[in-house]
Protein backbone atom coordinates (compact mmCIF):
# COMPACT_ATOMS: atom_id res chain seq x y z
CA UNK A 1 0.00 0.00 0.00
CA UNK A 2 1.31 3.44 -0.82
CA UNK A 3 1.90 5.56 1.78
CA UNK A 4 0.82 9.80 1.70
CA UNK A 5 -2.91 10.76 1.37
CA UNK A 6 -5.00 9.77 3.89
CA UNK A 7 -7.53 6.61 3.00
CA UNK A 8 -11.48 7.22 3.33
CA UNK A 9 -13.18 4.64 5.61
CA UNK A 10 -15.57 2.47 5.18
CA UNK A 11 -18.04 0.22 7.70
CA UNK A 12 -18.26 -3.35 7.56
CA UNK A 13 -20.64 -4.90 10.93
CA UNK A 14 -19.49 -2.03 13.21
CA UNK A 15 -15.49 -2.21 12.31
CA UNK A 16 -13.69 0.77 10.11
CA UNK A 17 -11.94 -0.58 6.78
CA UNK A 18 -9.93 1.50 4.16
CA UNK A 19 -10.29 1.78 0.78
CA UNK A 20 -7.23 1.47 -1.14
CA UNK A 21 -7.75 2.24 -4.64
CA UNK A 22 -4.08 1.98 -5.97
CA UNK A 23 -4.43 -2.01 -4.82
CA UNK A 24 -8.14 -2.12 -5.66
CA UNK A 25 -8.41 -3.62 -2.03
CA UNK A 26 -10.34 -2.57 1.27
CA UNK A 27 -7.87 -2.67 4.18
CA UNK A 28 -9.19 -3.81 7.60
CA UNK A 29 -7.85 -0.62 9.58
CA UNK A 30 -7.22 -2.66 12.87
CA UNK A 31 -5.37 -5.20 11.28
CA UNK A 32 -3.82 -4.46 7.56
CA UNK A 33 -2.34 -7.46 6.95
CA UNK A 34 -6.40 -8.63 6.69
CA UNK A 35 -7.01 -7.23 3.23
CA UNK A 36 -9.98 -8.27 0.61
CA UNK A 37 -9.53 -7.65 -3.31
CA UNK A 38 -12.08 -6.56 -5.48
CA UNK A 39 -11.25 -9.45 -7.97
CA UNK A 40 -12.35 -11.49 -5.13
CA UNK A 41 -15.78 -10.23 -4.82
CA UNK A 42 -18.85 -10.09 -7.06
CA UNK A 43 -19.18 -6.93 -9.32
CA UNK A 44 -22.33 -5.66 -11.11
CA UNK A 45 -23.60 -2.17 -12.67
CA UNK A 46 -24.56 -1.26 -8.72
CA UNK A 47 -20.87 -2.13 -7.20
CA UNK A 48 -19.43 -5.56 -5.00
CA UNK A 49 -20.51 -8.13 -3.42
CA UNK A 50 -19.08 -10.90 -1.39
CA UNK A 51 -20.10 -13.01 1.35
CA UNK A 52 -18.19 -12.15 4.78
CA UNK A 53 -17.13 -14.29 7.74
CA UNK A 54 -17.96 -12.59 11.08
CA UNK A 55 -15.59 -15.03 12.22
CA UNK A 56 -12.48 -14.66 10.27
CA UNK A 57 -13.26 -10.62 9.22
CA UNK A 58 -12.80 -11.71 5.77
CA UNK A 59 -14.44 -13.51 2.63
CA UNK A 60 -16.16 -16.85 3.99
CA UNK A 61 -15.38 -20.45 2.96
CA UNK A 62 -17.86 -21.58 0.73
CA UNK A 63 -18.14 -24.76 2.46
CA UNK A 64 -19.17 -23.08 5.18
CA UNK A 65 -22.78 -22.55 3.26
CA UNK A 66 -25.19 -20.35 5.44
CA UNK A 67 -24.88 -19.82 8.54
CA UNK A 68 -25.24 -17.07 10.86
CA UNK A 69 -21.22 -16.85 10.94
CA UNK A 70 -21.80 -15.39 7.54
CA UNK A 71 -23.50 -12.38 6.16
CA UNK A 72 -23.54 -10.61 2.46
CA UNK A 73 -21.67 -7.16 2.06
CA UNK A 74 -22.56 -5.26 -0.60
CA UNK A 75 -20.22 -2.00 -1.50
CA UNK A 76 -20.22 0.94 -3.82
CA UNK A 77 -17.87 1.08 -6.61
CA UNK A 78 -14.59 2.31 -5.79
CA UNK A 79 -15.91 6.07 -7.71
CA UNK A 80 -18.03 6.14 -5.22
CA UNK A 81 -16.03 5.10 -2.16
CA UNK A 82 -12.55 7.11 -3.34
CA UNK A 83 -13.52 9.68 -6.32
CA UNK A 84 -10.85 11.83 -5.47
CA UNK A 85 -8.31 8.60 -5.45
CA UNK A 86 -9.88 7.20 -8.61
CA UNK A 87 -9.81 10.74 -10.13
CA UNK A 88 -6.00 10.71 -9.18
CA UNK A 89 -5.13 7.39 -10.09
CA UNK A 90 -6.34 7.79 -13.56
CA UNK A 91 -5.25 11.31 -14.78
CA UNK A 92 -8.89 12.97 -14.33
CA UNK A 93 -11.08 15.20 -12.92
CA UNK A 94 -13.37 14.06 -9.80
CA UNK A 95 -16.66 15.41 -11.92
CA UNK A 96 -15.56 13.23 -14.69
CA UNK A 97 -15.61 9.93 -11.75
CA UNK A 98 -18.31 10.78 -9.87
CA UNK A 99 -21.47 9.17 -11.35
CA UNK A 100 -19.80 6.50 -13.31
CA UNK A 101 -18.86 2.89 -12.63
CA UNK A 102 -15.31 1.65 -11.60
CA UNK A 103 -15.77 -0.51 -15.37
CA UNK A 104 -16.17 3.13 -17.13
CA UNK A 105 -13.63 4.69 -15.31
CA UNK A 106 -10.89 1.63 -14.73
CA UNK A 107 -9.46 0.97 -18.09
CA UNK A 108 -6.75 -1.44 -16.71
CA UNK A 109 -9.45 -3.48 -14.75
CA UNK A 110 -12.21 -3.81 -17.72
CA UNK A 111 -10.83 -7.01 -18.26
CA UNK A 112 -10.61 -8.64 -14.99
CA UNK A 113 -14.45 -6.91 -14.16
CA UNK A 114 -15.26 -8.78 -16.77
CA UNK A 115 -13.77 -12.06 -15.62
CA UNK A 116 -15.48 -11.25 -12.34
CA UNK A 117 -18.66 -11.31 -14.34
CA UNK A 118 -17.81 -14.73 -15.86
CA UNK A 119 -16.81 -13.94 -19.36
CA UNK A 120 -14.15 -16.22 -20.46
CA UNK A 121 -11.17 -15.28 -21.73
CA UNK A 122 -11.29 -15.73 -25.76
CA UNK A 123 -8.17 -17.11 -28.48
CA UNK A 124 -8.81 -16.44 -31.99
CA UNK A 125 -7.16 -19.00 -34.10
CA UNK A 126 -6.76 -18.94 -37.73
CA UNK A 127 -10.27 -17.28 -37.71
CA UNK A 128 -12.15 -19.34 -34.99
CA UNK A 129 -12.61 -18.18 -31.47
CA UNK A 130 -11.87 -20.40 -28.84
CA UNK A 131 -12.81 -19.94 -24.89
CA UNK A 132 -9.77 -20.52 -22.78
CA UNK A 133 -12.52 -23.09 -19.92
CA UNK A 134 -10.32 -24.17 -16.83
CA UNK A 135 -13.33 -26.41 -15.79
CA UNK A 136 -13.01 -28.55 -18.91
CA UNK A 137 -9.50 -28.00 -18.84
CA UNK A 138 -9.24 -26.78 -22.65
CA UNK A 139 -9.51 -24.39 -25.35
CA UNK A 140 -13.13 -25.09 -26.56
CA UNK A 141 -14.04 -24.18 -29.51
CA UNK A 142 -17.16 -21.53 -29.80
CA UNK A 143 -19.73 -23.13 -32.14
CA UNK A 144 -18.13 -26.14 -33.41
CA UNK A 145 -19.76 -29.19 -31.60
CA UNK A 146 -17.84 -32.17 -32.83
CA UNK A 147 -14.67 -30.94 -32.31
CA UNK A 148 -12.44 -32.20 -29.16
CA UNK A 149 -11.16 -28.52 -29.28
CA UNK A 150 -7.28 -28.16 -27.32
CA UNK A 151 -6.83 -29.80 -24.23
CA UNK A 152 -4.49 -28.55 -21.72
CA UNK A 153 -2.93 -32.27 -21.00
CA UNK A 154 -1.80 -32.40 -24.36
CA UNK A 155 0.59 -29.08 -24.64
CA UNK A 156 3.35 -29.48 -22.54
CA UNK A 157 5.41 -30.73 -25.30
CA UNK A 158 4.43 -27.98 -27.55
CA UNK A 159 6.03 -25.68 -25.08
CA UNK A 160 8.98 -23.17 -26.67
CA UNK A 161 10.84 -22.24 -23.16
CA UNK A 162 13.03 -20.00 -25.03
CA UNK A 163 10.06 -18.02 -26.30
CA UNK A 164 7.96 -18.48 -23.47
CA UNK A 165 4.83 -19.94 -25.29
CA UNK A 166 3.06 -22.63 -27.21
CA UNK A 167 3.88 -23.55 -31.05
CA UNK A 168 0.68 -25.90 -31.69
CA UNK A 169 0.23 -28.20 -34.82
CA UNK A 170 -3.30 -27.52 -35.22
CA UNK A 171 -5.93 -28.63 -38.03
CA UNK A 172 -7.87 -25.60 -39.16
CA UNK A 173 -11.04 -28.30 -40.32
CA UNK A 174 -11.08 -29.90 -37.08
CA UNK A 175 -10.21 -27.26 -34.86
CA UNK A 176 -8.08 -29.55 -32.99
CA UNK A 177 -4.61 -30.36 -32.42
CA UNK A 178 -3.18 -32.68 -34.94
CA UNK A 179 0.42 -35.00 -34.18
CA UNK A 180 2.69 -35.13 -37.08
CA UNK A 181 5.18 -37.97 -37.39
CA UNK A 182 8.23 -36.48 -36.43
CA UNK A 183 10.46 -39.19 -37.88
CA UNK A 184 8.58 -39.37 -41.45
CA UNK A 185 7.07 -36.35 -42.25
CA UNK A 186 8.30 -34.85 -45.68
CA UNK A 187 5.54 -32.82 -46.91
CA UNK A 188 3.57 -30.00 -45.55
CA UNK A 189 -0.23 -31.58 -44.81
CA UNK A 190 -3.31 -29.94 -46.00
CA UNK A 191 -4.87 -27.75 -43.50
CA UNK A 192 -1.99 -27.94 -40.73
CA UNK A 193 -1.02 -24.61 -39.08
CA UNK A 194 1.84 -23.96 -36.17
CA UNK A 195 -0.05 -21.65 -33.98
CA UNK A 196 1.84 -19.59 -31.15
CA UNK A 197 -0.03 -18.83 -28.20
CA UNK A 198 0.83 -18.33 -24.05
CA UNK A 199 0.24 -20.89 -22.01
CA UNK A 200 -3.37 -21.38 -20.36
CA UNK A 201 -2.06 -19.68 -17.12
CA UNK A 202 -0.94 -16.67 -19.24
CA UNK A 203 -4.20 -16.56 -21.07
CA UNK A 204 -6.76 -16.53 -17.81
CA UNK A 205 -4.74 -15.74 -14.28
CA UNK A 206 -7.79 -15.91 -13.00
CA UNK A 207 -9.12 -19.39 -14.22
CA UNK A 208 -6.18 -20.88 -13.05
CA UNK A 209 -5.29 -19.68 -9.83
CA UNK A 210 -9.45 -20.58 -9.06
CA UNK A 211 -8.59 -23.78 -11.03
CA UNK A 212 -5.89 -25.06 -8.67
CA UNK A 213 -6.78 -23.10 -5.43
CA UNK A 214 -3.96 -20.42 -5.78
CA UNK A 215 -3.92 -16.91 -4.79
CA UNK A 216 -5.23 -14.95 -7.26
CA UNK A 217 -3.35 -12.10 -6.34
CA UNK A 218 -0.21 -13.94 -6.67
CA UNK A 219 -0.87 -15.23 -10.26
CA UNK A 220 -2.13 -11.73 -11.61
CA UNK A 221 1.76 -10.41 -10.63
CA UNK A 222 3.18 -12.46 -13.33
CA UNK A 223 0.52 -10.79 -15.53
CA UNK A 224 -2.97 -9.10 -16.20
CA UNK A 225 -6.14 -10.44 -17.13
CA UNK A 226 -6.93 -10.24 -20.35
CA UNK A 227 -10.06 -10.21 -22.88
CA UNK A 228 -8.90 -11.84 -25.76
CA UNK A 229 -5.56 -12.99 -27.86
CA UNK A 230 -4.74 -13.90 -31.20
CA UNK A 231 -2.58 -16.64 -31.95
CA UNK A 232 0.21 -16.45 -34.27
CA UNK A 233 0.41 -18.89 -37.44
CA UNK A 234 3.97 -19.22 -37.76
CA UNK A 235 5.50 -19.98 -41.19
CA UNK A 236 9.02 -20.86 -43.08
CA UNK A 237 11.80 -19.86 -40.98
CA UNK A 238 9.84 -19.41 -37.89
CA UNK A 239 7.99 -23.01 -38.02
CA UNK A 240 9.70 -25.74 -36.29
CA UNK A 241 7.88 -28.15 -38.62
CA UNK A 242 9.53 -26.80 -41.68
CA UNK A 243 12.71 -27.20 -40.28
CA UNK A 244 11.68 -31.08 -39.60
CA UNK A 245 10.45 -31.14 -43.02
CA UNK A 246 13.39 -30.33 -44.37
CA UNK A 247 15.64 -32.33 -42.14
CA UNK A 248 13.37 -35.30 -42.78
CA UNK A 249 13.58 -35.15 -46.31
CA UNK A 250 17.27 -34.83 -46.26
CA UNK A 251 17.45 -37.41 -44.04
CA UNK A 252 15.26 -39.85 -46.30
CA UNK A 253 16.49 -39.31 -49.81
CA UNK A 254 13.97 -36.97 -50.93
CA UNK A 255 16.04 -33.81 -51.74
CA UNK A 256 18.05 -35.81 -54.51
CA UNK A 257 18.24 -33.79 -57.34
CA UNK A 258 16.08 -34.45 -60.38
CA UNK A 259 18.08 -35.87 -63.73
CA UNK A 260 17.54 -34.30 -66.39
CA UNK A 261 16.68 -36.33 -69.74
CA UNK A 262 18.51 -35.51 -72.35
CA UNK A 263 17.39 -34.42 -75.73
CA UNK A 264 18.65 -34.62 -79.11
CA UNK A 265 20.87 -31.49 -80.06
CA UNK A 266 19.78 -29.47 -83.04
């Protein structure tokens, strides 16, 4: 938390809380190491929601279901909480924040609202969109049905650690990954793209970290949500599979050069 202008207060069952806008966080005052993000809570048009321990001072379990240990807080957006923090935050005026939602006002959070919402996070490859779906654990393809669309399991050996992404052979029909055969290929197959894309825990922070029960607020410091990606189609040079092509053909006698017949001289 940065340190300087004094925090406005807000009151959650009788105890003060601050509202932090640079960490878009509320700060239990009497004990700020007891902090709750607003990714972590429910936003809509009218501002948060969450459901809140009276126990713990903080978001409940949800195995704990209903009980009378628990209670629903609802907030206002953080425009209406801080305006002059948003206002400063974000290069403008406090008329120009008061009135409007933090999702009008917070360009850099639009995204991550949105995944608070439950819009998935979307891939567009070669022309179809794909949501990035951490419960079926793939890339699912939008309206194509009979496809198995791109499951996670199957990409660790598509991984380029030097480039820090994914280089996928992928069948534009299908919309699914395709295997070559490293050792015979010699030719480039019909519909067969490389595709370059991050890694599912690039694509949706959020998805994941809910996925395997990690902090969220850990994962989002490697990087921000975001809305959508395209993936690359890599070609010639920058293709690893027409650099196996070639090596393959090399390998199995199919770059010999072609004899020419000879004709008769006039």
């Amino acid at each position: 938390m940065k340190r300087g202008r004094k925090l406005p207060e807000i009151n959650i069952l009788g105890r003060p809380w601050l509202v932090n806008v640079d960490d878009y966080e509320i700060i239990d005052k009497e004990h700020p190491a007891n902090s709750i993000a607003g990714y972590e809570m429910r936003y809509s048009d009218n501002g948060y929601r969450f459901a809140f321990s009276k126990r713990y001072q903080n978001l409940s379990n949800p195995l704990d279901g209903e009980t009378d240990e628990v209670v629903t807080v609802n907030l206002f957006h953080f425009t209406e909480m801080d305006p002059e923090g948003v206002a400063k935050k974000y290069g403008l005026k406090v008329n120009e924040v008061k009135g409007k939602t933090d999702y009008e006002v917070m360009e850099d959070k639009r995204a991550l609202i949105d995944r608070m919402r439950g819009r998935q996070t979307t891939v567009d490859i070669a022309g179809h969109t794909f949501y990035v779906d951490f419960p079926m654990e793939m890339l699912r393809p939008e309206d194509n049905f009979f496809s198995n669309g791109i499951p996670f399991s199957e990409l660790d050996h598509y991984y380029n650690e030097e480039l820090d992404r994914l280089e996928v052979s992928y069948n534009k029909q299908t919309q699914e990954l395709e295997e070559v055969d490293y050792e015979n290929i010699v030719e480039q197959p019909d519909n067969l793209l490389i595709v370059a894309f991050p890694t599912p825990d690039k694509l949706d922070p959020v998805g994941y970290a809910r996925a395997h029960g990690f902090d969220v607020g850990f994962v989002l410091e490697d990087g921000p949500q975001k809305a959508h990606f395209k993936a690359e189609i890599l070609r010639g040079k920058d293709s690893w599979l027409t650099g196996l092509i070639e090596e393959n053909r090399q390998r199995l006698g199919h770059d010999k050069p072609v004899r020419k017949k000879k004709g008769r001289r006039i």
